[in-house]
C-alpha atoms as a PDB file:
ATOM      1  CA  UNK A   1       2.596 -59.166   7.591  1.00  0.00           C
ATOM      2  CA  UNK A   2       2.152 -62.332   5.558  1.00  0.00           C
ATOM      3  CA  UNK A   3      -1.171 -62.878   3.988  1.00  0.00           C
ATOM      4  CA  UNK A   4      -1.942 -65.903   6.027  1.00  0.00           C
ATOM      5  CA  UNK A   5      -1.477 -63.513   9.768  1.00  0.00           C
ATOM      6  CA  UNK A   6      -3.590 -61.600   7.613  1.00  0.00           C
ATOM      7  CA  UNK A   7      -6.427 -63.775   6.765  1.00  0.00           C
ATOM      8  CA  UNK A   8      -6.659 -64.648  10.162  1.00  0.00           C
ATOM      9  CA  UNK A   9      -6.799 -61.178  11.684  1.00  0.00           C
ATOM     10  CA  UNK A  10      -9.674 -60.658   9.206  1.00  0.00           C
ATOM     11  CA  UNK A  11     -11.589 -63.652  10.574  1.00  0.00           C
ATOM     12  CA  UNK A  12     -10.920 -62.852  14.141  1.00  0.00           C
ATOM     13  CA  UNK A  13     -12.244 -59.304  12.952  1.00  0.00           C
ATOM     14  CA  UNK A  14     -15.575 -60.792  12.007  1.00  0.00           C
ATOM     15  CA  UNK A  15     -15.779 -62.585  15.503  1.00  0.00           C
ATOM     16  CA  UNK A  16     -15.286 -59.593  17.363  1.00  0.00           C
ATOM     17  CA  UNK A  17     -18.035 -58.117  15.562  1.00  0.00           C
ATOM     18  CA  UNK A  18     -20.792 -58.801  18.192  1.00  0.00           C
ATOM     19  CA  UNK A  19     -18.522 -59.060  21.226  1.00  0.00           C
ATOM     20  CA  UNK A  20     -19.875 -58.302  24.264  1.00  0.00           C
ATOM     21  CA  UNK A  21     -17.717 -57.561  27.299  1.00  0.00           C
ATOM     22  CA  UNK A  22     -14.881 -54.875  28.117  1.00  0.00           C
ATOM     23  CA  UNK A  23     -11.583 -54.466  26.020  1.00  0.00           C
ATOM     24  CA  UNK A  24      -9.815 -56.650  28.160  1.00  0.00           C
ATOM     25  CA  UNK A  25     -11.988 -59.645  27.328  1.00  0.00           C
ATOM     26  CA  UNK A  26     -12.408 -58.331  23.793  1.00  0.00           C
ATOM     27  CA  UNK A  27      -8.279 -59.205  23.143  1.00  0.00           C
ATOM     28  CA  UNK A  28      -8.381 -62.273  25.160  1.00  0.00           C
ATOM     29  CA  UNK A  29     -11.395 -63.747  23.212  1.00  0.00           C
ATOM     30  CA  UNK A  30      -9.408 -62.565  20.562  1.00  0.00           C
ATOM     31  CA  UNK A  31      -6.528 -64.145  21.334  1.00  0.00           C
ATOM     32  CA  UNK A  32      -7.865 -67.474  22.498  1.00  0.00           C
ATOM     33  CA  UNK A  33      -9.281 -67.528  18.447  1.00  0.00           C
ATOM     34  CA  UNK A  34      -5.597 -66.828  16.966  1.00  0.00           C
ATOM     35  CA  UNK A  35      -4.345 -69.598  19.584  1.00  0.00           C
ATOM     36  CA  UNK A  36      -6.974 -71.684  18.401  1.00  0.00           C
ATOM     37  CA  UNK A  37      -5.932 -70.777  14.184  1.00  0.00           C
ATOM     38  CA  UNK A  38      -9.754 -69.956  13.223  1.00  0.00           C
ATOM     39  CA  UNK A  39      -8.301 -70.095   9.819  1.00  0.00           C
ATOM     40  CA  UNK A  40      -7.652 -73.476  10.048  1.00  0.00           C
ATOM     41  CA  UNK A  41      -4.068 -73.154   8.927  1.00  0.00           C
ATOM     42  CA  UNK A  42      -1.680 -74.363  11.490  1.00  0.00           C
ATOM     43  CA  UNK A  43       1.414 -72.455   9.848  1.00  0.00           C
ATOM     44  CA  UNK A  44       1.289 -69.665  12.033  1.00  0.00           C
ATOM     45  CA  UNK A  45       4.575 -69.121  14.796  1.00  0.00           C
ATOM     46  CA  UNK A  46       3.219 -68.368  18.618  1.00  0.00           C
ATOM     47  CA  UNK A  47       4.366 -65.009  17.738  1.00  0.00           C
ATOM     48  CA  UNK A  48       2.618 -64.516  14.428  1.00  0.00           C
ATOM     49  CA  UNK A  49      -0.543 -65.687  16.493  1.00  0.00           C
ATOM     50  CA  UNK A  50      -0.005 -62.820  18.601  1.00  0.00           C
ATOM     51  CA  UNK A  51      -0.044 -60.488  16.158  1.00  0.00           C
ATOM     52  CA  UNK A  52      -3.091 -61.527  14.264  1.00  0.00           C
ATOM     53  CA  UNK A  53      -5.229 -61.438  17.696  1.00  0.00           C
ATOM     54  CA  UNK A  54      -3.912 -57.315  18.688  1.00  0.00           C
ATOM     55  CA  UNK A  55      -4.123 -56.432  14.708  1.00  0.00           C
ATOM     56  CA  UNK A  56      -7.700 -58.094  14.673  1.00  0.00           C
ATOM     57  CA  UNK A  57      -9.272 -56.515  17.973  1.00  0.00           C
ATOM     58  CA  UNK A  58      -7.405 -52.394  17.126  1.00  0.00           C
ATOM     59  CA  UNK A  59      -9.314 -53.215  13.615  1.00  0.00           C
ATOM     60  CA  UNK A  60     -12.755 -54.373  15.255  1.00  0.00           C
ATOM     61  CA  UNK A  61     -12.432 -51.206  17.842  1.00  0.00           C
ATOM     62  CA  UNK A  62     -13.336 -47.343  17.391  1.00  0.00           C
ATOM     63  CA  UNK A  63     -13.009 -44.958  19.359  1.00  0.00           C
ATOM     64  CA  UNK A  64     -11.046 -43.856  22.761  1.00  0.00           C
ATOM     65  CA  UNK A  65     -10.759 -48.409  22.574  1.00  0.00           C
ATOM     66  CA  UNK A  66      -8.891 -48.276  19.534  1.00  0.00           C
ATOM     67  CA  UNK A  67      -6.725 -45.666  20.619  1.00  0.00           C
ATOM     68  CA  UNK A  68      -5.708 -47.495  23.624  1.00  0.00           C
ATOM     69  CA  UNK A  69      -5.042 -50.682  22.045  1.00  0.00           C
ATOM     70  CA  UNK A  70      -2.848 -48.620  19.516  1.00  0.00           C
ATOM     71  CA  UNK A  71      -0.839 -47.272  22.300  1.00  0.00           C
ATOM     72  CA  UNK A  72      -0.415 -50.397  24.147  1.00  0.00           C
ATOM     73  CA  UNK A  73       1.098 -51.773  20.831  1.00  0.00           C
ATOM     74  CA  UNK A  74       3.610 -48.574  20.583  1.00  0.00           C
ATOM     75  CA  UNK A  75       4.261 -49.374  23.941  1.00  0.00           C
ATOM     76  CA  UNK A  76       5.564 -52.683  23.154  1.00  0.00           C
ATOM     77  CA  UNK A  77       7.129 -51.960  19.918  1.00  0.00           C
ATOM     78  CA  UNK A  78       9.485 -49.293  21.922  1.00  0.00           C
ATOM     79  CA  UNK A  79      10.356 -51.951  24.347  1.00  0.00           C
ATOM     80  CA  UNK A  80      11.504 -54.319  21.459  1.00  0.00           C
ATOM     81  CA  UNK A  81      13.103 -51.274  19.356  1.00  0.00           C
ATOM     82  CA  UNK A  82      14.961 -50.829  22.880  1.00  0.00           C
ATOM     83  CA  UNK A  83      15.593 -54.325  23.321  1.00  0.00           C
ATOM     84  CA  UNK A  84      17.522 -54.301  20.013  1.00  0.00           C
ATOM     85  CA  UNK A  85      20.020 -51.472  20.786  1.00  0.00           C
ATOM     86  CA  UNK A  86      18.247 -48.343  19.258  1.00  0.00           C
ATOM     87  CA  UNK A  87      17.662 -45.589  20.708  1.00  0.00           C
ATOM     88  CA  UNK A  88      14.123 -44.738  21.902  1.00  0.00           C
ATOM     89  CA  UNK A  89      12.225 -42.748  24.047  1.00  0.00           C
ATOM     90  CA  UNK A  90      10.011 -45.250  26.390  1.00  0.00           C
ATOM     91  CA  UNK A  91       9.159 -42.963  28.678  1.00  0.00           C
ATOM     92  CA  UNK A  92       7.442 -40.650  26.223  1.00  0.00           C
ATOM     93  CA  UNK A  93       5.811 -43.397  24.616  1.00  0.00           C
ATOM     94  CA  UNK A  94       4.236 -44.228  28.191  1.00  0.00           C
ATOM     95  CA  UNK A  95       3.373 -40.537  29.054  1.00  0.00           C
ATOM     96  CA  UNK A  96       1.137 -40.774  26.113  1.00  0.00           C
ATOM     97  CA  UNK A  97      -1.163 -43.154  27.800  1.00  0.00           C
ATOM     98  CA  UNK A  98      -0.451 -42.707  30.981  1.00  0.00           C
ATOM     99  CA  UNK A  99      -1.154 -39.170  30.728  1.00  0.00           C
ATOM    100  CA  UNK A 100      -4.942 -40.189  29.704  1.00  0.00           C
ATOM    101  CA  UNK A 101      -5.246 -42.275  33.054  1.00  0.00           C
ATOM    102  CA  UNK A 102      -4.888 -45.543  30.992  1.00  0.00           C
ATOM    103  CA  UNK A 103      -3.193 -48.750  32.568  1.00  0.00           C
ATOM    104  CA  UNK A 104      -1.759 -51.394  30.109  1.00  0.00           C
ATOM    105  CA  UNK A 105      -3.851 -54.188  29.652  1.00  0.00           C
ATOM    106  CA  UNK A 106      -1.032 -56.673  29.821  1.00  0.00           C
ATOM    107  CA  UNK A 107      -1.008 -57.562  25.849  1.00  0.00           C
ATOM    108  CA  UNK A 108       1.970 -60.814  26.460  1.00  0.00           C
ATOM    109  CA  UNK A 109       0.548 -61.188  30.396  1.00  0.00           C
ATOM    110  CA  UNK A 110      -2.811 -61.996  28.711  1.00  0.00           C
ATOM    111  CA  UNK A 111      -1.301 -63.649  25.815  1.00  0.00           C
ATOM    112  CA  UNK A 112       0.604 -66.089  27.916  1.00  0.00           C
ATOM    113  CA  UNK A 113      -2.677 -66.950  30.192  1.00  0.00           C
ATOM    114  CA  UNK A 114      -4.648 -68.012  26.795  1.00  0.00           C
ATOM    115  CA  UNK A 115      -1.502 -70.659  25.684  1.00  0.00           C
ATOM    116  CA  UNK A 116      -0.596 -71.575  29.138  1.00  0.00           C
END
């Protein structure tokens, strides 16, 4: 992570602080800030963007939250680990979740709604 994704995930951090609504909106609040560059600093690729916004809302979560956004985030590292040719076990990665009733909250379905 540079040290610009992470000044911003830091900031985001602090506007997550006093959220109010359900996970879901918590990420896309957070990711409409990251779209936005809070920082101010408009060096930041779409995809480093991204990043800040799911880094910033796992660290401003506790809790059962936290652990779901930190599977969700597995989830999607698998896929691109996949994507690249090695060898990985998606399905387990899933069953981790899955097995705790969770549904993916759409990280990049969310993520494309905020930059349209």
């Amino acid at each position: 992570m540079s040290n610009v994704l992470i000044l911003e995930a830091s900031v985001i951090k602090e506007h997550l602080k006093d959220f109010k609504g359900d996970l879901k909106e918590k990420l896309r609040f957070a990711m409409t800030e990251a779209h936005k560059g809070v920082v101010g600093i408009a060096i930041l690729s779409p995809d480093e963007k991204f990043r800040a916004a799911v880094a910033a809302t796992i660290l401003a979560s506790e809790g059962e939250e936290k652990e779901r956004l930190e599977w969700e985030s597995k989830c999607l590292q698998a896929l691109s680990a996949g994507i690249s040719g090695l060898p990985v076990n998606i399905g387990f990665v899933l069953e981790e979740g899955t097995s705790r009733g969770w549904e993916p909250l759409g990280f990049l379905a969310l993520w494309r709604e905020v930059v349209g």
